[in-house]
C-alpha atoms as a PDB file:
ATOM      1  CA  UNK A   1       0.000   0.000   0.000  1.00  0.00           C
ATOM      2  CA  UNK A   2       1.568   3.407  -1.249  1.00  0.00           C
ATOM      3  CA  UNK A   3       1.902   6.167   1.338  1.00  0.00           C
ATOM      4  CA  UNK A   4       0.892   9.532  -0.269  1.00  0.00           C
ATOM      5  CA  UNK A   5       4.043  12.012  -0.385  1.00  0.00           C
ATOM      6  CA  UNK A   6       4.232  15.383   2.013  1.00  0.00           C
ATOM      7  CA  UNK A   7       2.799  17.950  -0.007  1.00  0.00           C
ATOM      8  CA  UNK A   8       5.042  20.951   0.197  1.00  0.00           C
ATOM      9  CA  UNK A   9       4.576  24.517  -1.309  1.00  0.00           C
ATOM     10  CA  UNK A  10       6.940  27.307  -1.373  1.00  0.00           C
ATOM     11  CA  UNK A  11       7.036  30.668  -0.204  1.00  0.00           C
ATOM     12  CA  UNK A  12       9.837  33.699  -1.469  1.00  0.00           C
ATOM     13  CA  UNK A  13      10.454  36.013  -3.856  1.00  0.00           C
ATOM     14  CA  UNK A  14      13.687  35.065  -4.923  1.00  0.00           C
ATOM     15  CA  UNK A  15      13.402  32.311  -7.953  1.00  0.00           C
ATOM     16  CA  UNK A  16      16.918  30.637  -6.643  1.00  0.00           C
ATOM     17  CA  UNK A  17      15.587  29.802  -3.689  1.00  0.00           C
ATOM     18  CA  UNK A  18      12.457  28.675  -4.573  1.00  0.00           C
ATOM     19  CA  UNK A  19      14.023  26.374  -7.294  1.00  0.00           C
ATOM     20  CA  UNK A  20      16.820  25.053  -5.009  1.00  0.00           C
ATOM     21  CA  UNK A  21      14.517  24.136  -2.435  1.00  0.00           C
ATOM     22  CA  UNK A  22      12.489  22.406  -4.737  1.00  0.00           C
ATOM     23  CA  UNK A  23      15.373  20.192  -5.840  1.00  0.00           C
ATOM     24  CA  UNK A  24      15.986  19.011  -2.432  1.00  0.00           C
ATOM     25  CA  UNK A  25      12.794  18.553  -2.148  1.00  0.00           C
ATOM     26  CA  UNK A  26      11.463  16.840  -5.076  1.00  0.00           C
ATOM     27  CA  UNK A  27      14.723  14.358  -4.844  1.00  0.00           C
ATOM     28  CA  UNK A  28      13.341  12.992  -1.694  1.00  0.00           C
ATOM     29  CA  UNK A  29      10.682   9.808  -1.922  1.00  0.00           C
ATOM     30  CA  UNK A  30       8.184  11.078   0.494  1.00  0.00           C
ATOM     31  CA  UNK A  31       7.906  14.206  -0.668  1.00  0.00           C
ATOM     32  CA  UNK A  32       6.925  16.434  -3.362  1.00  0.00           C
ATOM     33  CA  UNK A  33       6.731  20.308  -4.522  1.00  0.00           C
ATOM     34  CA  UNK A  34       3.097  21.100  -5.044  1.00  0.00           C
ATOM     35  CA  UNK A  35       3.482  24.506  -5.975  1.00  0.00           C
ATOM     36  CA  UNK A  36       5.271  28.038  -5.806  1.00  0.00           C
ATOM     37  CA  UNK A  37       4.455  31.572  -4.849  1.00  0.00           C
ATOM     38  CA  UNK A  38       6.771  34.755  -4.591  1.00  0.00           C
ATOM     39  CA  UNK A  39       4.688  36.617  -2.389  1.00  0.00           C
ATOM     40  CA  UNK A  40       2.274  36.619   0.125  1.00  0.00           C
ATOM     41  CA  UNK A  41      -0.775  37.235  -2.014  1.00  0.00           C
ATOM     42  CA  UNK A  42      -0.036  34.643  -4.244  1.00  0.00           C
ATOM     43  CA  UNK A  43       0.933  32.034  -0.978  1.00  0.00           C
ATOM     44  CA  UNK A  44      -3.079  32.576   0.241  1.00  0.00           C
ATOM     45  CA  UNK A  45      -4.121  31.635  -3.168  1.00  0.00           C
ATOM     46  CA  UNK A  46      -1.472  28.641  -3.389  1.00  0.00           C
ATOM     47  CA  UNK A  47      -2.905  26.738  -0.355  1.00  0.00           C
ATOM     48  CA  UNK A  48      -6.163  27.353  -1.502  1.00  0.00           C
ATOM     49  CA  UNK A  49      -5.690  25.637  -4.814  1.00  0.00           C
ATOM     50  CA  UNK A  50      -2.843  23.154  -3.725  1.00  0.00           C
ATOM     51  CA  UNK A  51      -3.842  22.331  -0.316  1.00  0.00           C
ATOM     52  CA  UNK A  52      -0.292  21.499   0.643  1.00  0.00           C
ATOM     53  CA  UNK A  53       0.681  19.716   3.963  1.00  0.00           C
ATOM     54  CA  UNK A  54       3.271  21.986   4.862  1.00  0.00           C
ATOM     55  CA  UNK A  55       4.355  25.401   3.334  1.00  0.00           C
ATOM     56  CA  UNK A  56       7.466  26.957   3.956  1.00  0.00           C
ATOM     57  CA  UNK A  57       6.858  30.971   4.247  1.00  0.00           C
ATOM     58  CA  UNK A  58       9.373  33.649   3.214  1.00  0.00           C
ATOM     59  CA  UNK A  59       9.119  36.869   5.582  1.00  0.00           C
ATOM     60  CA  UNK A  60      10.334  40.123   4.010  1.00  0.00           C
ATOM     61  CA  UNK A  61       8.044  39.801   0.591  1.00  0.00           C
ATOM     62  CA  UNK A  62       6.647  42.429  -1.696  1.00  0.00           C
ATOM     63  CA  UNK A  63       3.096  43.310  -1.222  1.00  0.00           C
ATOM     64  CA  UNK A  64       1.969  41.155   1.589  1.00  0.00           C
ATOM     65  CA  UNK A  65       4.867  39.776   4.001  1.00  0.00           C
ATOM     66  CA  UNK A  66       4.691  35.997   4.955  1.00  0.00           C
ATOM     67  CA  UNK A  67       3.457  36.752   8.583  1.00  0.00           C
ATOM     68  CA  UNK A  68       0.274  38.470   6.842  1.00  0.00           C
ATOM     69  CA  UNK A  69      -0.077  35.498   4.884  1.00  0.00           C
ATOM     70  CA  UNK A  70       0.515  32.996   7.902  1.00  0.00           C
ATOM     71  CA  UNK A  71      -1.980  34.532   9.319  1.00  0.00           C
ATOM     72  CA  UNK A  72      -4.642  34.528   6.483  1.00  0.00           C
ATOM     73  CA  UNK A  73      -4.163  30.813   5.612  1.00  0.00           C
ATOM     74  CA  UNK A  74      -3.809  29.435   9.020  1.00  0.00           C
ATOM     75  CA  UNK A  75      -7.269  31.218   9.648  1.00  0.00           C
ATOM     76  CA  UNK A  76      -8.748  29.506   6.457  1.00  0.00           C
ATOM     77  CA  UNK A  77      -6.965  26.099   6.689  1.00  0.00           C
ATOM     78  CA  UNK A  78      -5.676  25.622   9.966  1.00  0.00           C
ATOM     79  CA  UNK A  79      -4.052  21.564   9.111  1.00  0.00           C
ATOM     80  CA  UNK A  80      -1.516  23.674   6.815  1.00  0.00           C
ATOM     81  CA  UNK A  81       1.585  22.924   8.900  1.00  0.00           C
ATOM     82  CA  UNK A  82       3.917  26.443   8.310  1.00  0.00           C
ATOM     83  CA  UNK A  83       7.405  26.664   8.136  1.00  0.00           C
ATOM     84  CA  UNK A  84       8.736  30.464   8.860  1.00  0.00           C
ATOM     85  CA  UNK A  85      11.903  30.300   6.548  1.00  0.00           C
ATOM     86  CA  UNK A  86      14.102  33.648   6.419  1.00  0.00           C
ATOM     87  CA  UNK A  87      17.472  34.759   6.705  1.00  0.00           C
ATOM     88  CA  UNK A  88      16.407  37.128  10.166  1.00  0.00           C
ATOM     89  CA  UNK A  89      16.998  35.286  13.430  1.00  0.00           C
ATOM     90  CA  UNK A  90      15.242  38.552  14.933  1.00  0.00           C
ATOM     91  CA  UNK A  91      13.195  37.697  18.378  1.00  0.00           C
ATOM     92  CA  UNK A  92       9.809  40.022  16.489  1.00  0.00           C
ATOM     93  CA  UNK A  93       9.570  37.836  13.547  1.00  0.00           C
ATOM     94  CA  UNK A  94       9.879  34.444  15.516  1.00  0.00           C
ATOM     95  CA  UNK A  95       7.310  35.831  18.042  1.00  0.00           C
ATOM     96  CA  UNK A  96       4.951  36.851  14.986  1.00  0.00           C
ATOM     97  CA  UNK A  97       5.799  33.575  13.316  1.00  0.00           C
ATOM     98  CA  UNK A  98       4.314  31.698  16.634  1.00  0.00           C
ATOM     99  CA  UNK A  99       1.348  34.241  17.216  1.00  0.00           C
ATOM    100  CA  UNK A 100       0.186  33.527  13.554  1.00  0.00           C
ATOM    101  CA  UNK A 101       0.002  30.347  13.830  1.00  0.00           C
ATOM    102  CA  UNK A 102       3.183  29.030  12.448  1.00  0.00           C
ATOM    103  CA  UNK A 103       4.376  25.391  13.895  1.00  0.00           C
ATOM    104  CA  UNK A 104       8.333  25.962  13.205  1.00  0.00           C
ATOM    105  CA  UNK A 105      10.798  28.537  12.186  1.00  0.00           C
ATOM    106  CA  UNK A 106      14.076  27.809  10.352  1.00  0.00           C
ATOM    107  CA  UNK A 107      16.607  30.450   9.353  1.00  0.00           C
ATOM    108  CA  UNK A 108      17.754  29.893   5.179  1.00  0.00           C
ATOM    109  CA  UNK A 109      21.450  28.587   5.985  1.00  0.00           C
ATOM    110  CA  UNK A 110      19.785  25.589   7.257  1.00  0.00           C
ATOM    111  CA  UNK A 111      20.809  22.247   6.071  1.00  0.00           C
ATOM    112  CA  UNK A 112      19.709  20.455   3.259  1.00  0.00           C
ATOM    113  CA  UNK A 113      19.269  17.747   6.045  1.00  0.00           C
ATOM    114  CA  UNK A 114      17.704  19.579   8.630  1.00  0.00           C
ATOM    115  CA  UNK A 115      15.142  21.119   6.422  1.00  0.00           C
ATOM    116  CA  UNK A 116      13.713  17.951   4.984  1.00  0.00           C
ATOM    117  CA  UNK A 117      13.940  16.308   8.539  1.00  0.00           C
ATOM    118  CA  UNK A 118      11.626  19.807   9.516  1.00  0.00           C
ATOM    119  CA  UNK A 119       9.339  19.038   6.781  1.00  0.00           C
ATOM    120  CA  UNK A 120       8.587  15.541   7.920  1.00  0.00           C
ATOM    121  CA  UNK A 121       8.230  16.905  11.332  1.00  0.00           C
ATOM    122  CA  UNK A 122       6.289  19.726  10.593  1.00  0.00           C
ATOM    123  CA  UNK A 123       3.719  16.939   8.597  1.00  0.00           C
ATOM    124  CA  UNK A 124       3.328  14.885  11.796  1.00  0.00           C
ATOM    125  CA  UNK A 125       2.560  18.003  13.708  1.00  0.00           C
ATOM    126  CA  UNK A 126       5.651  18.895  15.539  1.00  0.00           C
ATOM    127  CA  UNK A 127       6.894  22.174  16.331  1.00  0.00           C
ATOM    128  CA  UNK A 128      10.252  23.169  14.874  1.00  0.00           C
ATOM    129  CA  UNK A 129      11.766  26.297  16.577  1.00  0.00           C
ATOM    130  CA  UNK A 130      15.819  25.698  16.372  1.00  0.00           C
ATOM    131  CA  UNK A 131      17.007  29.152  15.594  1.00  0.00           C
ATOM    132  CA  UNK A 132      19.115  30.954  18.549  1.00  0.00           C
ATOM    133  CA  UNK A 133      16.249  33.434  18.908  1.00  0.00           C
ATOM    134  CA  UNK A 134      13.829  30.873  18.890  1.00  0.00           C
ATOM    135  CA  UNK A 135      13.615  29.859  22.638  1.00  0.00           C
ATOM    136  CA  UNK A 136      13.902  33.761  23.923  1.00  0.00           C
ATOM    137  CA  UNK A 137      10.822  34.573  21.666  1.00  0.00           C
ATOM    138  CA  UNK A 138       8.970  31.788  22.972  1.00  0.00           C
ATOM    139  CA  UNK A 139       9.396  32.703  26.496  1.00  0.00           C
ATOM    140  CA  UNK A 140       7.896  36.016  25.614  1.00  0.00           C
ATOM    141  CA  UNK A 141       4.990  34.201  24.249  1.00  0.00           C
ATOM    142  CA  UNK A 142       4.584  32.364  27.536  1.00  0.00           C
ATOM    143  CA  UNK A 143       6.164  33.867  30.396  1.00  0.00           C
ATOM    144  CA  UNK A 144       2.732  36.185  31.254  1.00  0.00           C
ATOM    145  CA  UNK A 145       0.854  33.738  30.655  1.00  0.00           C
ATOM    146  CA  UNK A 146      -2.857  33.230  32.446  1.00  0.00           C
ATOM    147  CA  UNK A 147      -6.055  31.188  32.004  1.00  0.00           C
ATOM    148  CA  UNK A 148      -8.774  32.895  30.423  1.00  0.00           C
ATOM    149  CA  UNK A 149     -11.617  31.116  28.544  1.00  0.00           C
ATOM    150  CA  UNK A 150     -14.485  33.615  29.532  1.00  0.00           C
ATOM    151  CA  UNK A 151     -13.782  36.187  26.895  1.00  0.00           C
ATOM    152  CA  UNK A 152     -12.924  33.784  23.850  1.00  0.00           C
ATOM    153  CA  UNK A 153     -13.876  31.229  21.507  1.00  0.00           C
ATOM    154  CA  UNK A 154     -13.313  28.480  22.111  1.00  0.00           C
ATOM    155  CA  UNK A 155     -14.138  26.446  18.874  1.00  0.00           C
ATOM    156  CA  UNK A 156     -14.744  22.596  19.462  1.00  0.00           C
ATOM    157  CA  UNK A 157     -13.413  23.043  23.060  1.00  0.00           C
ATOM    158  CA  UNK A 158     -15.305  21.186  25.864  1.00  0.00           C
ATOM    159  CA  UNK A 159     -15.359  24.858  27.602  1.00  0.00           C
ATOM    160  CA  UNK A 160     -14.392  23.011  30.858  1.00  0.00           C
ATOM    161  CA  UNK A 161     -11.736  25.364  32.634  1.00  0.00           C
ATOM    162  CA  UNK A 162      -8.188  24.357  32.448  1.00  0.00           C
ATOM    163  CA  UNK A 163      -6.472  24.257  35.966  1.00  0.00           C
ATOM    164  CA  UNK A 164      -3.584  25.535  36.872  1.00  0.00           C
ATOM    165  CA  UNK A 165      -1.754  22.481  36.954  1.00  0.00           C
ATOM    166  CA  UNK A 166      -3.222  22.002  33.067  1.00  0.00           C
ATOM    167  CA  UNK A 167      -1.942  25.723  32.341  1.00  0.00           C
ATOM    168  CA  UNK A 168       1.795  25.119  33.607  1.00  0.00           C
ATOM    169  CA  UNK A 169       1.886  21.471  31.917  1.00  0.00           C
ATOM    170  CA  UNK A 170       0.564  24.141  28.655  1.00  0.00           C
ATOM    171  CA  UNK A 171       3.520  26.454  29.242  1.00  0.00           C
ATOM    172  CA  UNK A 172       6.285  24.130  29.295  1.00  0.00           C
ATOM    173  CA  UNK A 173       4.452  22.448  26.074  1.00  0.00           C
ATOM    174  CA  UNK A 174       4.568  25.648  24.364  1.00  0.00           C
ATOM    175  CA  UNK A 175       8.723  25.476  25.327  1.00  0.00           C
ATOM    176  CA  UNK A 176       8.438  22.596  23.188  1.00  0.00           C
ATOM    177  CA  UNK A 177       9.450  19.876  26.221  1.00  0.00           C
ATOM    178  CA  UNK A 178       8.725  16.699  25.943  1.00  0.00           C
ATOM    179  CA  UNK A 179       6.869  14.474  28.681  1.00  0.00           C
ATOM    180  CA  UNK A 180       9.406  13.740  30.661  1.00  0.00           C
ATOM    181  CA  UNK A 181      11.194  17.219  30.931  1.00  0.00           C
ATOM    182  CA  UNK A 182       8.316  18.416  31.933  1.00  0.00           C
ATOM    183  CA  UNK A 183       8.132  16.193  34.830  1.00  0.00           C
ATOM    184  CA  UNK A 184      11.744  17.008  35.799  1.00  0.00           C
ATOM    185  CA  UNK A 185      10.648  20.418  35.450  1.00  0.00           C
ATOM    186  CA  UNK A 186       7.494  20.546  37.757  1.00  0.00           C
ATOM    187  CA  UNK A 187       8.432  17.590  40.263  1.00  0.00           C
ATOM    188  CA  UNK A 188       5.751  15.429  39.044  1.00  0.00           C
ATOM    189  CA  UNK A 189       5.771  11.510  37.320  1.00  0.00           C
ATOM    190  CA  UNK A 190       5.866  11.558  33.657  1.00  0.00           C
ATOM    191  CA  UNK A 191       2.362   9.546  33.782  1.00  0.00           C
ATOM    192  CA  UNK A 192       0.658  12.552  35.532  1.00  0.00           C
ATOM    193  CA  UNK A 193       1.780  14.723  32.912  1.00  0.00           C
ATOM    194  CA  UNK A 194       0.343  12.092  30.412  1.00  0.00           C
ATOM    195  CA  UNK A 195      -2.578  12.417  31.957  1.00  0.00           C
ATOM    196  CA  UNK A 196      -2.772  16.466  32.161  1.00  0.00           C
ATOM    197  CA  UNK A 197      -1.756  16.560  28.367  1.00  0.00           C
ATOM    198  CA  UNK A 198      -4.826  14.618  27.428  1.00  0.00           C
ATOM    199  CA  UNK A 199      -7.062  16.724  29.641  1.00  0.00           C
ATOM    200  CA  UNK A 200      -5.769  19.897  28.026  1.00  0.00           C
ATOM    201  CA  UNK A 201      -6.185  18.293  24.373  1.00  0.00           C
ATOM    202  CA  UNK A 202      -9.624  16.889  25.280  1.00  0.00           C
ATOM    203  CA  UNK A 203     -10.455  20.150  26.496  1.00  0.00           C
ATOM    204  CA  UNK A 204      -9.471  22.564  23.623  1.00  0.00           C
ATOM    205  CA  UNK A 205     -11.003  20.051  21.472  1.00  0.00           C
ATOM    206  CA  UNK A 206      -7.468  19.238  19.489  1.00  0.00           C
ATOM    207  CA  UNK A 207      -5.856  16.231  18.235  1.00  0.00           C
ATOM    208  CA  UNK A 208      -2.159  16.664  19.315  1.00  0.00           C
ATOM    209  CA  UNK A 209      -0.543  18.593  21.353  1.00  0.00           C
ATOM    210  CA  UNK A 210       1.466  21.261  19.138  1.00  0.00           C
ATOM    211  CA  UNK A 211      -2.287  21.965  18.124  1.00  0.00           C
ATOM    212  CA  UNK A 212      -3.234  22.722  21.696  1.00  0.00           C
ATOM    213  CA  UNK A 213      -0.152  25.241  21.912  1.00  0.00           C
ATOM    214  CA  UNK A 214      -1.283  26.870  18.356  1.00  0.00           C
ATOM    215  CA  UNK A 215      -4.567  27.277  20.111  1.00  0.00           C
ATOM    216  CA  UNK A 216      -3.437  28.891  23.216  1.00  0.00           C
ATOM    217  CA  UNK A 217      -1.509  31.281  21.218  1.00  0.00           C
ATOM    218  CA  UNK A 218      -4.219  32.448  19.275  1.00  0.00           C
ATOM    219  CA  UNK A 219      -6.581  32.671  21.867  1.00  0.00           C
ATOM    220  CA  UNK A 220      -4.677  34.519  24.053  1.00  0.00           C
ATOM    221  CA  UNK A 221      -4.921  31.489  26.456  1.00  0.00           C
ATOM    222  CA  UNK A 222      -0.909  32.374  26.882  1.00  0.00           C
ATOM    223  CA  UNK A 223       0.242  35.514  25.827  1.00  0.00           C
END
């Protein structure tokens, strides 16, 4: 039984770069190049029409910049899994990236082997923040960060409140730790975080957890 491919579009105004990334990609089995688009306009349009899996996004572009346009498709078709890709390792554009909705952010000097290894993680619903910026931005996503589901909506959420317990497990998921750093981190067994990570899923009404972060992003559940 054949595995469809990760669908990948691409985002930048520069034709060298979209072409070269669309070698590496295109030589790899489980993956193909769905489409192009050199600005952010044109990237809306793209994952209307192509539907790609994941979409790697060019900042700095003519007309409408890639955070616009994360922001635009992400509200349309949330399963797009968006890769910020730019040459600015700036703390602003990763904390943009994240607020729009965007699941990783890699800078262009990136490996050929790191960016298709991002791709397939990206497609399983990973986040991939690995720039040196990355974890400072993401701390000023979190580090206010409060409960509060009166004011907002909250989609297919069970609108049960999230405790504080949930909300501290949801911070150190936003970090991007896995299961058992956060138990290191809060002085609790790794099976009691299991067990908070599923109520905070089942509760926002998502399937995995870099959805759930997404989510409390947007919402202003952290902030």
């Amino acid at each position: 039984m054949s595995v469809e491919p990760i669908r990948v579009a691409i985002v930048d105004d520069q034709l060298l770069v979209r072409h070269g990334f669309k070698y590496i990609i295109n030589a790899q089995p489980d993956m193909e190049v769905v489409g192009q688009a050199s600005n952010g306009r044109e990237a809306v349009t793209l994952a209307d029409l192509a539907r790609p899996h994941v979409l790697l996004m060019d900042v700095q572009m003519p007309e409408y910049s890639g955070i616009e346009a994360t922001r635009d498709i992400m509200a349309a078709w949330p399963d797009c899994k968006i890769i910020i890709l730019t040459t600015f390792d700036t703390e602003e554009y990763v904390f943009q990236g994240i607020r729009s909705g965007a699941i990783g952010y890699l800078l262009k000097d990136t490996s050929p082997e790191e960016l298709i290894e991002a791709i397939r993680a990206a497609s399983r619903g990973e986040a991939i923040f690995r720039t040196a910026i990355a974890s400072k931005a993401m701390s000023r996503v979190v580090r206010s960060a409060r409960v509060n589901t009166a004011d907002i909506d909250l989609g297919n959420s069970t609108g049960e409140p999230i405790t504080e317990r949930e909300h501290e497990v949801l911070q150190q998921m936003a970090f991007g730790l896995r299961n058992e750093e956060i138990a290191a981190k809060l002085y609790i067994g790794e099976s009691t975080v299991k067990t908070h990570v599923h109520h905070i899923l089942r509760k926002l009404g998502v399937d995995d957890r870099t959805q759930a972060v997404v989510f409390a992003i947007r919402n202003r559940i952290v902030q």
